[in-house]
C-alpha atoms as a PDB file:
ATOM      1  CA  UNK A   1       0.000   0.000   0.000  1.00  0.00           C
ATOM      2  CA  UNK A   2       1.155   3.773  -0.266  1.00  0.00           C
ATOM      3  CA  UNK A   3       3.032   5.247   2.179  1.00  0.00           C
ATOM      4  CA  UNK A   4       2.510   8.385   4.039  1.00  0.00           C
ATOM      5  CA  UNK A   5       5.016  10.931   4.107  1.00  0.00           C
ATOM      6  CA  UNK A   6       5.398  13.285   6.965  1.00  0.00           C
ATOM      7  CA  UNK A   7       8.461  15.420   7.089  1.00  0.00           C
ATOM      8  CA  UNK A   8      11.257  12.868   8.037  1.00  0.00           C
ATOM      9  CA  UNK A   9       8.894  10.154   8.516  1.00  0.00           C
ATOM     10  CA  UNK A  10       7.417   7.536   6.160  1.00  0.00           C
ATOM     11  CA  UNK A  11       4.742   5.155   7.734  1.00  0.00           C
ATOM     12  CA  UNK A  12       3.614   2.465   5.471  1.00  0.00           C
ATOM     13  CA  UNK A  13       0.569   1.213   6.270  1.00  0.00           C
ATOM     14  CA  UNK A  14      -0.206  -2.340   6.806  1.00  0.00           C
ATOM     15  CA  UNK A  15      -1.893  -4.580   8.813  1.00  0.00           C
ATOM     16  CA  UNK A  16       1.226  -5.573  10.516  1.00  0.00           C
ATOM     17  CA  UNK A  17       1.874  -4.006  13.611  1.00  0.00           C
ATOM     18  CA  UNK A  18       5.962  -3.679  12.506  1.00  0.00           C
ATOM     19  CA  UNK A  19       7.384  -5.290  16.160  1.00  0.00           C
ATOM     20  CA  UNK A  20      10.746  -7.025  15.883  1.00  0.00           C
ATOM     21  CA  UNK A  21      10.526  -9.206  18.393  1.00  0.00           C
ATOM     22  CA  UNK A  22       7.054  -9.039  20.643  1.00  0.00           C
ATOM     23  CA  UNK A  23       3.496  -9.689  19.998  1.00  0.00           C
ATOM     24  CA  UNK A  24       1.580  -6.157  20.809  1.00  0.00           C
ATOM     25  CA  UNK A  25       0.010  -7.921  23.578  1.00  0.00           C
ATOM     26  CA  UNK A  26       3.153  -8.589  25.324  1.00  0.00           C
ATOM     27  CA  UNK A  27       4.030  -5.633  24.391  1.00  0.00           C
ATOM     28  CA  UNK A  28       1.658  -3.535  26.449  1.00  0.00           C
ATOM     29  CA  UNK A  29       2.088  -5.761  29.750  1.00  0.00           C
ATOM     30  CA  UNK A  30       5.656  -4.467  29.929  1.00  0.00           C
ATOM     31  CA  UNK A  31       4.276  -1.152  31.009  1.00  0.00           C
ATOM     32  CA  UNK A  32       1.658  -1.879  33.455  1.00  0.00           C
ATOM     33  CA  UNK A  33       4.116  -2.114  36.524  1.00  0.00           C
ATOM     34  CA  UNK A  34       7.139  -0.794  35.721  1.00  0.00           C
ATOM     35  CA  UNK A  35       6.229   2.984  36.378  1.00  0.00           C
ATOM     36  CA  UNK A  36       6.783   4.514  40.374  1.00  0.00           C
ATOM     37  CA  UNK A  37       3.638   6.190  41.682  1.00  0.00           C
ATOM     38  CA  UNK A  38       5.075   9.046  41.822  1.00  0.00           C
ATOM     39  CA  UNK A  39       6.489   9.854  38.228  1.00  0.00           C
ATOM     40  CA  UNK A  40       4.415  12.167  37.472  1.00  0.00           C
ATOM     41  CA  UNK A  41       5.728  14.458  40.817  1.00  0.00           C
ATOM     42  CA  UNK A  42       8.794  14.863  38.037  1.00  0.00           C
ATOM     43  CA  UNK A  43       6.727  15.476  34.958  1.00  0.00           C
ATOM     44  CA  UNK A  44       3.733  18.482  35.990  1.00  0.00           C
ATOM     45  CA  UNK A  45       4.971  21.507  36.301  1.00  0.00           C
ATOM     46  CA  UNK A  46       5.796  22.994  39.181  1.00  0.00           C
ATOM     47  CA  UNK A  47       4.269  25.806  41.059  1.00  0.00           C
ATOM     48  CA  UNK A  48       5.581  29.075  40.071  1.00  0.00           C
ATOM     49  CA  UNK A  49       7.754  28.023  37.523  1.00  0.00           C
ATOM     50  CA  UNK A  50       8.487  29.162  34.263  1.00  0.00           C
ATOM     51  CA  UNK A  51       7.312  26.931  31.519  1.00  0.00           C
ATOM     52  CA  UNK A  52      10.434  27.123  28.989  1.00  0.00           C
ATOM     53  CA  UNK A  53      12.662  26.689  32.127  1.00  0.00           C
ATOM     54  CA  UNK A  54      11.283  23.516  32.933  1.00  0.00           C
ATOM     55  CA  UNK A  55      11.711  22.104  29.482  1.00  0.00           C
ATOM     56  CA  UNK A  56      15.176  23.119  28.999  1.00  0.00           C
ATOM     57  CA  UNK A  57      16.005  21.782  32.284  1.00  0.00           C
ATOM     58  CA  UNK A  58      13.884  18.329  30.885  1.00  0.00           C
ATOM     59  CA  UNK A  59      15.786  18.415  27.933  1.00  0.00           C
ATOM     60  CA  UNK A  60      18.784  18.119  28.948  1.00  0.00           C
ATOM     61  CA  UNK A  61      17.780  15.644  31.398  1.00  0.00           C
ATOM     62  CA  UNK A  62      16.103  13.429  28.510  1.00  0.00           C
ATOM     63  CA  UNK A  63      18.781  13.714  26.204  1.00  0.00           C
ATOM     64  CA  UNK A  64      21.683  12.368  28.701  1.00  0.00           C
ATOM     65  CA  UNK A  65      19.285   9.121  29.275  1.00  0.00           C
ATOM     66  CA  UNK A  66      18.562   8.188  25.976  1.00  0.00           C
ATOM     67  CA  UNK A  67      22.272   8.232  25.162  1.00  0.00           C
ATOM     68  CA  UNK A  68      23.055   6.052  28.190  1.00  0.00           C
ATOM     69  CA  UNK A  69      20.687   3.392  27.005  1.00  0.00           C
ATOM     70  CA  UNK A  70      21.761   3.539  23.710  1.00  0.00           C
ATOM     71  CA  UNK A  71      24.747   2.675  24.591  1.00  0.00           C
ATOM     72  CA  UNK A  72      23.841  -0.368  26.125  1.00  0.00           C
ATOM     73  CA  UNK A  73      22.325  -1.838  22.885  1.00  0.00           C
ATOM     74  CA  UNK A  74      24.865   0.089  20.584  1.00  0.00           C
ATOM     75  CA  UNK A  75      27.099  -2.733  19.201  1.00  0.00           C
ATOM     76  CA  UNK A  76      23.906  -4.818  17.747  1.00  0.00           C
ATOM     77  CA  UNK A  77      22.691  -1.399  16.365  1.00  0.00           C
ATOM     78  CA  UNK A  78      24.899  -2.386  13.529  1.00  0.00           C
ATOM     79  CA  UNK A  79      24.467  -0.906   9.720  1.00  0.00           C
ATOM     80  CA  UNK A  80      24.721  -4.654   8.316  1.00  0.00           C
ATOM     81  CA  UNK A  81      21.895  -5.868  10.845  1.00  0.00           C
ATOM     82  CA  UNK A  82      18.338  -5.967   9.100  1.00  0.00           C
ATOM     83  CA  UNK A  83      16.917  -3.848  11.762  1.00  0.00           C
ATOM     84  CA  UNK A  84      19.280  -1.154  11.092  1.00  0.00           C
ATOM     85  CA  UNK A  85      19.688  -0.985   7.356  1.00  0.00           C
ATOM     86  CA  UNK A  86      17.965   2.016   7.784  1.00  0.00           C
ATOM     87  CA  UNK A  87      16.736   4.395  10.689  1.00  0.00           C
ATOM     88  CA  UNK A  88      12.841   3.174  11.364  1.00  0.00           C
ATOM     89  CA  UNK A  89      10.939   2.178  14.382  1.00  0.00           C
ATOM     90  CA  UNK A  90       9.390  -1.182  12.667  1.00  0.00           C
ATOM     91  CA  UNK A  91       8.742  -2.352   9.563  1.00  0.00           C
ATOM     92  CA  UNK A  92       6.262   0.181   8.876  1.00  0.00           C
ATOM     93  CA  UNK A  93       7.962   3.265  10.207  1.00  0.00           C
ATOM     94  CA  UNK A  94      10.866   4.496   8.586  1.00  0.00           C
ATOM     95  CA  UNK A  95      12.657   7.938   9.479  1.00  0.00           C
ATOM     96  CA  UNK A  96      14.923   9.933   7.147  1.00  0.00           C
ATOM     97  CA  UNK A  97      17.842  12.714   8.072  1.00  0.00           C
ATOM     98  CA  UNK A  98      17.478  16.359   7.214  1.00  0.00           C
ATOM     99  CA  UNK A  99      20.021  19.440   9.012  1.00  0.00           C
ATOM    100  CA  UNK A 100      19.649  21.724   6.252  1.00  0.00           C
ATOM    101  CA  UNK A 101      23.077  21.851   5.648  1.00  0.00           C
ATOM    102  CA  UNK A 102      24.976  18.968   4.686  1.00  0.00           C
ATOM    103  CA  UNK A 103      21.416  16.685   4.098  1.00  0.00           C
ATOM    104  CA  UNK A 104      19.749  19.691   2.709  1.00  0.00           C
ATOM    105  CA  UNK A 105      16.975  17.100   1.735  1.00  0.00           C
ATOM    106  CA  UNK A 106      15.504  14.508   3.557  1.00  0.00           C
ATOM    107  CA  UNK A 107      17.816  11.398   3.321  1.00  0.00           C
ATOM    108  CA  UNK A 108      17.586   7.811   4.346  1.00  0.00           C
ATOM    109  CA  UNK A 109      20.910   6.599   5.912  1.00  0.00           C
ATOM    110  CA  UNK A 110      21.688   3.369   8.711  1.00  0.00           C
ATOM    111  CA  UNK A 111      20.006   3.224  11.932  1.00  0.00           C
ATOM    112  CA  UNK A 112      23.605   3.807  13.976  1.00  0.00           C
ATOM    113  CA  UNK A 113      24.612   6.997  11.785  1.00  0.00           C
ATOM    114  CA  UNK A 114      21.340   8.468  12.007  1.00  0.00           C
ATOM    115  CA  UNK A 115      21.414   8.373  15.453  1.00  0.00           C
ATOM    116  CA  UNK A 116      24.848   9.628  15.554  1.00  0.00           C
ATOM    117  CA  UNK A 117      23.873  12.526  13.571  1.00  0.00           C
ATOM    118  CA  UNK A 118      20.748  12.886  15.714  1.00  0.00           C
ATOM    119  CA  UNK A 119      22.912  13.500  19.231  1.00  0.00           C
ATOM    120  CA  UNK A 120      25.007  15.503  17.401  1.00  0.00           C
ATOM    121  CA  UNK A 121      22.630  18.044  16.395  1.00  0.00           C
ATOM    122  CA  UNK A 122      20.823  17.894  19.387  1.00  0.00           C
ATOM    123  CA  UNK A 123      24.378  18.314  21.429  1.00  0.00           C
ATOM    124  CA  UNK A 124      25.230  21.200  19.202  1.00  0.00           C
ATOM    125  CA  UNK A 125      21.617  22.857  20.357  1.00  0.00           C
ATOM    126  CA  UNK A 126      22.000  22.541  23.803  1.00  0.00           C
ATOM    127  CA  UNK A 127      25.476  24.233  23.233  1.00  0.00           C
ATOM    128  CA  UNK A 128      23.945  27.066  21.538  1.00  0.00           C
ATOM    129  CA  UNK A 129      24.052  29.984  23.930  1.00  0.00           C
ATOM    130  CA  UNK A 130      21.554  31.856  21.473  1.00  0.00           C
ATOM    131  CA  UNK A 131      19.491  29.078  22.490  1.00  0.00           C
ATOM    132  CA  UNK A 132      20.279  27.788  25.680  1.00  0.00           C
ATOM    133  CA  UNK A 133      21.852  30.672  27.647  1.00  0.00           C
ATOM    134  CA  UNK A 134      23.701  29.704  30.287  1.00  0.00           C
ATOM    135  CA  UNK A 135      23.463  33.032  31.821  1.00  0.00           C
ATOM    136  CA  UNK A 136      20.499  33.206  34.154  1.00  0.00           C
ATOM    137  CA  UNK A 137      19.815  37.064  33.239  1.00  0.00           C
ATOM    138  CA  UNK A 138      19.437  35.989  29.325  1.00  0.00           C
ATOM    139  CA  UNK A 139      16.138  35.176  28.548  1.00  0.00           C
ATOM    140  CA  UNK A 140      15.423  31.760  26.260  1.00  0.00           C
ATOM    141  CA  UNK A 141      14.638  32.909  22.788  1.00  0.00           C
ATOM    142  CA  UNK A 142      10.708  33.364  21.436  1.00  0.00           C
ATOM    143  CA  UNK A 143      11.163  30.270  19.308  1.00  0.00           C
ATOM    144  CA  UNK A 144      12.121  28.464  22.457  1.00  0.00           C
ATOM    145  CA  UNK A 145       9.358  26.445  22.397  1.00  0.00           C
ATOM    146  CA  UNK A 146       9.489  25.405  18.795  1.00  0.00           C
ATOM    147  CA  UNK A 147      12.780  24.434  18.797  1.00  0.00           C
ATOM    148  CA  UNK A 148      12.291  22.118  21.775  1.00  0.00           C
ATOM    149  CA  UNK A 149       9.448  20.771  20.407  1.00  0.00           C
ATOM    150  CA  UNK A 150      12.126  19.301  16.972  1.00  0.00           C
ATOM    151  CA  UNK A 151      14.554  18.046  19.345  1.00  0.00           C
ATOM    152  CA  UNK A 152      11.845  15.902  21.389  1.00  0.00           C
ATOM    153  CA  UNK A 153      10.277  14.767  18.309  1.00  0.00           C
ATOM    154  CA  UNK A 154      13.993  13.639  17.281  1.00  0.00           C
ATOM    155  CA  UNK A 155      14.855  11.962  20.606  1.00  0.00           C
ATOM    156  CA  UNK A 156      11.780   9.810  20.631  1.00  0.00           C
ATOM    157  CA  UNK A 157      12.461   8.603  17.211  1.00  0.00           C
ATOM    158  CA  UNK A 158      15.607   6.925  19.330  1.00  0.00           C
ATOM    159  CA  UNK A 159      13.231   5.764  21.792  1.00  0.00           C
ATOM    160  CA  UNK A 160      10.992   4.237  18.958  1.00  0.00           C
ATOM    161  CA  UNK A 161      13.863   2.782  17.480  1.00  0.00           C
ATOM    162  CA  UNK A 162      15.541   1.086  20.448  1.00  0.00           C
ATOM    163  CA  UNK A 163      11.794  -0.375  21.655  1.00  0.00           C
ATOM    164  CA  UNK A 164      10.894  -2.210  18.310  1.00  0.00           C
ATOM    165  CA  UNK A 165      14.330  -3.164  17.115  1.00  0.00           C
ATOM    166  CA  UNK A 166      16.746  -3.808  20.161  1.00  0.00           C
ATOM    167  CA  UNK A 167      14.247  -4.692  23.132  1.00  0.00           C
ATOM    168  CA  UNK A 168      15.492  -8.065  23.549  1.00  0.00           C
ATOM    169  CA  UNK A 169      18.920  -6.819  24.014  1.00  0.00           C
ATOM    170  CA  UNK A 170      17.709  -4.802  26.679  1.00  0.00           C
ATOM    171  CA  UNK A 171      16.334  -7.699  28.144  1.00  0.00           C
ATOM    172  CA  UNK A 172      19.310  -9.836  28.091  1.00  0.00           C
ATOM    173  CA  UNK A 173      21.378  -7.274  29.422  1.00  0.00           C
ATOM    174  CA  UNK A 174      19.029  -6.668  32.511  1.00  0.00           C
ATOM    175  CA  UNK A 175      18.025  -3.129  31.939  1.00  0.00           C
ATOM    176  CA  UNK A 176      14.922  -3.809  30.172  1.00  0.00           C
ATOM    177  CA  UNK A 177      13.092  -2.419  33.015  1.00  0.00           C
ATOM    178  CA  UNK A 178      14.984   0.665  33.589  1.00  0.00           C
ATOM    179  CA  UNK A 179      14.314   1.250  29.387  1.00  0.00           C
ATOM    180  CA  UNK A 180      10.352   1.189  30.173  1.00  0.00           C
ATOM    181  CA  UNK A 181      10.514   3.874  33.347  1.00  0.00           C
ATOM    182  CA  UNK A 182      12.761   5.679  30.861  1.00  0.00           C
ATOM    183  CA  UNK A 183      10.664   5.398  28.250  1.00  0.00           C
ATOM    184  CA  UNK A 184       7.270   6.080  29.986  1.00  0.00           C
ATOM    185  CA  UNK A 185       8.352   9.253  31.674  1.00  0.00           C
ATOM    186  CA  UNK A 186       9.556  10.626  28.512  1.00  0.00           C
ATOM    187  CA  UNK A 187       5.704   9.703  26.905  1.00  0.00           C
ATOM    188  CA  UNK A 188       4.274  11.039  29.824  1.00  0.00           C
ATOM    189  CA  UNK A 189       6.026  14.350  29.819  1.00  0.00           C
ATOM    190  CA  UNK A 190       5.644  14.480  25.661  1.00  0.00           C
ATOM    191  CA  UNK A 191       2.181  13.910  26.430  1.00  0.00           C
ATOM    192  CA  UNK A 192       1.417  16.694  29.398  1.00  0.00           C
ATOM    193  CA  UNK A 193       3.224  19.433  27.427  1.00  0.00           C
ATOM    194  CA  UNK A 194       2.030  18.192  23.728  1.00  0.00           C
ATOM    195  CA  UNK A 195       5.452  18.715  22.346  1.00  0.00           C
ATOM    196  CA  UNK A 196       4.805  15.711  19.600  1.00  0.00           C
ATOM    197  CA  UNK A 197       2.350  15.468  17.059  1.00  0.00           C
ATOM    198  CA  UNK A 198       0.005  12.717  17.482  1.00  0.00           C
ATOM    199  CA  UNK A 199       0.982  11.262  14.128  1.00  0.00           C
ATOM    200  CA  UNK A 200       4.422  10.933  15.104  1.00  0.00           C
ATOM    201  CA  UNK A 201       3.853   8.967  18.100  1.00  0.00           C
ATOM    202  CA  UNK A 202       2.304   5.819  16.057  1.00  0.00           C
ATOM    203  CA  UNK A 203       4.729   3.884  16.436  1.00  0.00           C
ATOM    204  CA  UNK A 204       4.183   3.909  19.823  1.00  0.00           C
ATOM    205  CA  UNK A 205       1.001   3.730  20.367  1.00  0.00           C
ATOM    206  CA  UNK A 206       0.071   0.996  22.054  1.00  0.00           C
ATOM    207  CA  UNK A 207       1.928   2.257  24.877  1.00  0.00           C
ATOM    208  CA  UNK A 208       0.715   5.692  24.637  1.00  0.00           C
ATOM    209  CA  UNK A 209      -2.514   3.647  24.917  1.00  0.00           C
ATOM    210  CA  UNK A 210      -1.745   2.154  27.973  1.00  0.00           C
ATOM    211  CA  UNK A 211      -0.430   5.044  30.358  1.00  0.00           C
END
């Protein structure tokens, strides 16, 4: 069937559900107990403060997990493996790279370079003084919010990837459930700020589903 084209993202629709490794149903039990009561304590926003402040200081946060757990699955994220010929989140999902400078267009390249060039875009953001003063009397730019909306769409593209393509290595290596808290918080946090569109959470969904 034709695929849909969004941006970076092309979802192919099928009746397959695109999982690597799990049936959706086990998918979904994974999440049921592996979230602390009081998660959400570190997702509202607090009283009194500043909305941009809280997701810069989120952001950062977000970003420094994700490229720990990478890390643990990053030698099977291999160009020559099948899940990572190129960058997707399933068999139905699959994400191309755009910077605007050197992939002026959107491009499809491996699973492990896209998500090398991913962290280094996002690193070179958070380095951006224009963007992320780190002078307290500098005020975050207007287009704050828009530009922390792109790098959360990015990072869960990671997320998405790691989930449906490299969850049994998490498994073996006994930080599968660490990967889900990880993983729901970020949701949950997407979800109470609506920093993602709802289209490019799909491949997610039936997690999204279940918190």
């Amino acid at each position: 069937m034709p695929a849909v084209r969004t941006r970076t993202i092309k979802v192919t629709k099928t009746d397959k559900g695109g999982l690597q490794e799990l049936t959706v149903e086990e998918l979904q039990d994974l999440f049921q107990d592996f979230i602390p009561g009081d998660i959400m304590d570190s997702v509202t926003l607090p009283p009194g403060e500043d909305l941009n402040e809280w997701l810069a200081v989120n952001v950062f946060e977000f970003f420094e997990s994700i490229q720990l757990i990478y890390s643990t699955c990053e030698k099977v994220c291999d160009e020559k493996a099948i899940t990572c010929v190129e960058m997707n989140a399933g068999e139905n999902c699959k994400y191309l790279w755009q910077d605007g400078r050197v992939y002026k267009k959107p491009t499809p390249v491996t699973a492990p370079m896209y998500i090398n060039l991913l962290f280094q875009w996002v690193q070179g953001q958070l380095e951006d003084e224009t963007i992320f003063p780190t002078s307290p009397t500098t005020p975050l730019p207007k287009e704050f919010p828009k530009i922390v909306r792109n790098i959360f769409r990015r990072l869960f593209r990671v997320y998405a990837h790691i989930f449906m393509c490299h969850y049994g290595t998490l498994v073996e290596k006994n930080i599968a459930q660490t990967f889900n808290t990880c993983l729901k918080h970020f949701l949950l946090f997407v979800r109470e700020f609506q920093l993602i569109e709802a289209n490019e959470l799909d491949p997610l969904r039936i997690i999204l589903d279940k918190i």
